[in-house]
N, C-alpha and C. Protein backbone atom coordinates (compact mmCIF):
# COMPACT_ATOMS: atom_id res chain seq x y z
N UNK A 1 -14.27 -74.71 5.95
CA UNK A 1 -15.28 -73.76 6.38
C UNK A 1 -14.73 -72.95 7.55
N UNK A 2 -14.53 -71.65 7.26
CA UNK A 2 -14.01 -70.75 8.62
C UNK A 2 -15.28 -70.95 9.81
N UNK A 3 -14.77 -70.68 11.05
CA UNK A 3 -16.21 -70.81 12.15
C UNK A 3 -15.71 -68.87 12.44
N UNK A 4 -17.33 -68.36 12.89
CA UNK A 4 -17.15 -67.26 13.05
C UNK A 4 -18.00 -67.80 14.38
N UNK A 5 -18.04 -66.41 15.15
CA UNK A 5 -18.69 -66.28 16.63
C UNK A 5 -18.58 -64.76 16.69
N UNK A 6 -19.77 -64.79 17.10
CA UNK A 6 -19.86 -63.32 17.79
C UNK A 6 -19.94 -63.10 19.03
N UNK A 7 -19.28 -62.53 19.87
CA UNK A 7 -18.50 -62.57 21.22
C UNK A 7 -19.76 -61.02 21.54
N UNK A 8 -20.52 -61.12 22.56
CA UNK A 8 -21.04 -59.72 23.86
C UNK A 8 -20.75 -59.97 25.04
N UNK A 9 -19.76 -58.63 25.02
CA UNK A 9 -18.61 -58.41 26.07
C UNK A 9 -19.15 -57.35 27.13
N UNK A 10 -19.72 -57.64 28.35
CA UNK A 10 -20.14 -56.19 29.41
C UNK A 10 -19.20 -56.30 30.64
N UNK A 11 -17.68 -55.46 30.32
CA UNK A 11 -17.02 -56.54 31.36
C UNK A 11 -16.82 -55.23 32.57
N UNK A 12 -16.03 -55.72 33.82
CA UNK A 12 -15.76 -54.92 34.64
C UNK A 12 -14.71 -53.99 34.23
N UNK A 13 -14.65 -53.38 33.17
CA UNK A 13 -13.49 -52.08 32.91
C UNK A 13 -14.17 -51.83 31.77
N UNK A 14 -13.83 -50.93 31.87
CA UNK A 14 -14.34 -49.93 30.23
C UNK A 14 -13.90 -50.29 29.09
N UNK A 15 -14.50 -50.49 27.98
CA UNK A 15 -14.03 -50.88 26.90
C UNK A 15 -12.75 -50.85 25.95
N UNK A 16 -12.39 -49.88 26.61
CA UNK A 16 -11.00 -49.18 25.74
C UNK A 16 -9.72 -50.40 26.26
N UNK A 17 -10.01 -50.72 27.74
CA UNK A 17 -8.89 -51.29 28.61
C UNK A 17 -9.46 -52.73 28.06
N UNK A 18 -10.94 -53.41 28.12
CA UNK A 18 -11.34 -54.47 27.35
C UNK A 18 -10.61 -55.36 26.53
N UNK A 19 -10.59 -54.02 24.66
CA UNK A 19 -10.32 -54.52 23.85
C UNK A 19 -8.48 -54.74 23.89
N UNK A 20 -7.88 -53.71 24.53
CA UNK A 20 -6.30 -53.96 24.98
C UNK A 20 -6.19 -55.09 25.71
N UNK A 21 -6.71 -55.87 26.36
CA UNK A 21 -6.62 -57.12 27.29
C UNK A 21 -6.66 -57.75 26.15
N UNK A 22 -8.28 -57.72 25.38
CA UNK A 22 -8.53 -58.87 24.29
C UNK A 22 -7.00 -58.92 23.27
N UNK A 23 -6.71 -57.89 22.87
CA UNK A 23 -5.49 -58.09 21.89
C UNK A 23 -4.35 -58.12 22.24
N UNK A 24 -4.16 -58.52 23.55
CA UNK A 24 -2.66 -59.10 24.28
C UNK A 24 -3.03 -60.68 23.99
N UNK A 25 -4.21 -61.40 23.88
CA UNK A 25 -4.13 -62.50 23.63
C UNK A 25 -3.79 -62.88 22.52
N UNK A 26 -2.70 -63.57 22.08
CA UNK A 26 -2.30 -64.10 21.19
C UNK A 26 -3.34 -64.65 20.30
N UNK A 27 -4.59 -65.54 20.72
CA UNK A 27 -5.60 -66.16 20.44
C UNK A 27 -6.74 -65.02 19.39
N UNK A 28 -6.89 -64.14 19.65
CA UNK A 28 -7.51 -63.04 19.73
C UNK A 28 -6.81 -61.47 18.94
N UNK A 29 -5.90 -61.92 18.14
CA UNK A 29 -5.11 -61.24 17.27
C UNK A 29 -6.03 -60.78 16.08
N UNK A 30 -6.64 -62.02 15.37
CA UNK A 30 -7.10 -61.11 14.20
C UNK A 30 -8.93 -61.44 14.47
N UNK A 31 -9.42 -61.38 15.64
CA UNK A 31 -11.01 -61.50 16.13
C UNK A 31 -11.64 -59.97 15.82
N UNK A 32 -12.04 -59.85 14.88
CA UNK A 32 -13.03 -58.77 14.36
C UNK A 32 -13.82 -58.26 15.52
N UNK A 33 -13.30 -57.05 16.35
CA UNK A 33 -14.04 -56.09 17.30
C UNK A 33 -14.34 -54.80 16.43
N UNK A 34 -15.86 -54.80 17.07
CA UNK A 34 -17.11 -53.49 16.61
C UNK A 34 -16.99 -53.07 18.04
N UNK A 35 -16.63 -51.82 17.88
CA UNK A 35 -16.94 -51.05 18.91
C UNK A 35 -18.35 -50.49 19.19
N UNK A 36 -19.27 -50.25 20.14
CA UNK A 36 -20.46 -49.78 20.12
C UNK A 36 -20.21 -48.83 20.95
N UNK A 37 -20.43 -47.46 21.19
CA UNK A 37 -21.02 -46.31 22.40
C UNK A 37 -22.34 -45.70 22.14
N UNK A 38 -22.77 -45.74 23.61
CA UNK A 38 -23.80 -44.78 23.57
C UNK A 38 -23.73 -43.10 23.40
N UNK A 39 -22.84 -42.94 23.89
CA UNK A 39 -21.93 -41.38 23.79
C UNK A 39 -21.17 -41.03 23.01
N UNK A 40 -21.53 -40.52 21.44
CA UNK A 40 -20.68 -40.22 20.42
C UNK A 40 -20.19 -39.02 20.20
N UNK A 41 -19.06 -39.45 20.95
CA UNK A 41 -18.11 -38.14 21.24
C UNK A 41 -16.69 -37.43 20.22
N UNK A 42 -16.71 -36.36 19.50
CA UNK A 42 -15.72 -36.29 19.31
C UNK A 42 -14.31 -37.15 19.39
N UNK A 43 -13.59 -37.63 18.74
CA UNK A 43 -12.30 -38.68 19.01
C UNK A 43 -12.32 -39.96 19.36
N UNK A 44 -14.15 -40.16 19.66
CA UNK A 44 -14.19 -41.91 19.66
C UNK A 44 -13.71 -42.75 18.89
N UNK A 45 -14.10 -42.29 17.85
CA UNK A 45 -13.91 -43.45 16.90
C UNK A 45 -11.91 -43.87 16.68
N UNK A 46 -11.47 -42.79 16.96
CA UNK A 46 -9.91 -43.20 16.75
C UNK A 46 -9.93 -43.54 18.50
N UNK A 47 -9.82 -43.56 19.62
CA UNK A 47 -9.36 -43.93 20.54
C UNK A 47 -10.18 -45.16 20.70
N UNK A 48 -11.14 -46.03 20.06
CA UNK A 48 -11.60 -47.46 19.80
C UNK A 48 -10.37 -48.15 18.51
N UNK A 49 -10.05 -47.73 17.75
CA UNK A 49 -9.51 -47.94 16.79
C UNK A 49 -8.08 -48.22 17.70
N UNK A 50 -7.48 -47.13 18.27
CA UNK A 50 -5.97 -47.59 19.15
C UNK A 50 -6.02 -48.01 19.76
N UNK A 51 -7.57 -48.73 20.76
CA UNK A 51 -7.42 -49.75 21.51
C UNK A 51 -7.78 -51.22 20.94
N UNK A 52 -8.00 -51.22 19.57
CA UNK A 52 -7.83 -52.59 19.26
C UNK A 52 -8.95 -52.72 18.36
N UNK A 53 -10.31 -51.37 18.57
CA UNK A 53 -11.05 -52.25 17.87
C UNK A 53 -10.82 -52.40 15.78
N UNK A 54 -11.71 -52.94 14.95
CA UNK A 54 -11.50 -52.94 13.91
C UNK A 54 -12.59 -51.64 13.37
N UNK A 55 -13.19 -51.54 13.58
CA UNK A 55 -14.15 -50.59 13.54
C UNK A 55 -15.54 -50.16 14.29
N UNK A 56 -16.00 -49.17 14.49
CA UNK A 56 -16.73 -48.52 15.16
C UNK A 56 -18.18 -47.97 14.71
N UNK A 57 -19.29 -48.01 15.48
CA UNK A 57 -20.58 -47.77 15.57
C UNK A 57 -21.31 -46.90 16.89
N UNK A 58 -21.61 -45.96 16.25
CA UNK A 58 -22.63 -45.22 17.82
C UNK A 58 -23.90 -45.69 17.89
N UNK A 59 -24.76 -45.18 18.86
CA UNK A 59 -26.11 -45.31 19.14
C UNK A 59 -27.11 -44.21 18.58
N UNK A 60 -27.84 -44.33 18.43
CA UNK A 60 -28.93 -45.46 18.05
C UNK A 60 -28.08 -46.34 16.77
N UNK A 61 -28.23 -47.23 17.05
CA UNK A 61 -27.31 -48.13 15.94
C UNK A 61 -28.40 -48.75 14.81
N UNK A 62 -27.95 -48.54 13.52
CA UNK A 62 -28.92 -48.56 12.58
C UNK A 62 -28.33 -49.98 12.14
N UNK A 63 -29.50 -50.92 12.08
CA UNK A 63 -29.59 -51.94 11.87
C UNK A 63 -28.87 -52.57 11.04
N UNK A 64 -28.93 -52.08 9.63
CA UNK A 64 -28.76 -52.74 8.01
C UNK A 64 -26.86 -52.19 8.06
N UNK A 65 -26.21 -50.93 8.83
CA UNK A 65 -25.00 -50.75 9.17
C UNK A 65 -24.76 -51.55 10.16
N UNK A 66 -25.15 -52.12 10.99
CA UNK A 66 -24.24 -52.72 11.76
C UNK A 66 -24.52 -54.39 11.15
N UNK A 67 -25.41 -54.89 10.56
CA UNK A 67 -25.17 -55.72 9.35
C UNK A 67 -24.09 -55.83 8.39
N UNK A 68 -24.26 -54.73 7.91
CA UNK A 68 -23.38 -54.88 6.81
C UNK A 68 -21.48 -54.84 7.50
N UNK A 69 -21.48 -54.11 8.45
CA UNK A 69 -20.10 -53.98 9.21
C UNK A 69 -19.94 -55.81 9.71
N UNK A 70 -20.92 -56.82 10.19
CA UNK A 70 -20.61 -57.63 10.14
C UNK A 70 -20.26 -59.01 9.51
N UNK A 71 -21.02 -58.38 8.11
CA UNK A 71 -20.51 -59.40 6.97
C UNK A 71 -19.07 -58.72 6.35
N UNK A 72 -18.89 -57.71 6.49
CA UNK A 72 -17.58 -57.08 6.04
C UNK A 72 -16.34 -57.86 6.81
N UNK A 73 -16.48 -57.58 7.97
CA UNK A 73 -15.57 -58.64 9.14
C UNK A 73 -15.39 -59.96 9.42
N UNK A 74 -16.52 -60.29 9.16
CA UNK A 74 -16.27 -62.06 9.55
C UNK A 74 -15.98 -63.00 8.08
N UNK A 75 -15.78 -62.20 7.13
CA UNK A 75 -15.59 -62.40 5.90
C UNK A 75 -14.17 -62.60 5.89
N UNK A 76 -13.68 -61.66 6.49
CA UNK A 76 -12.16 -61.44 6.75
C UNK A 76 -11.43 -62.78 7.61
């Protein structure tokens, strides 16, 4: 039986520098990161993507998508 966990991260640096810390850990190589912003800006979604995450979500975040993005991942 795989164990999954879902990790909420509000740390002292901005997310981008976050998920680059998280994926220097060896431990933490293939841990399925969702990026969330409140500010959906032009080029987010690829500068979450080069900092590590696996894929990305803005705000207002629609429920049944960010569902389904997490059975897609922890499946993995």
């Amino acid at each position: 039986m795989m164990r999954s966990e879902l990790v909420y991260m509000m740390p002292q640096m901005d997310g981008y520098e976050a998920m680059r810390e998280i994926r220097k850990d060896s431990r933490y190589t293939t841990l399925p990161i969702i990026a969330l912003t409140a500010k959906a800006m032009k080029g987010d979604r690829e500068k979450c993507i080069q900092a590590g995450a696996n894929d990305y979500l803005s705000k207002p975040v629609q429920t049944e998508k960010f569902l389904s993005l997490l059975r897609v991942w922890l499946q993995k």
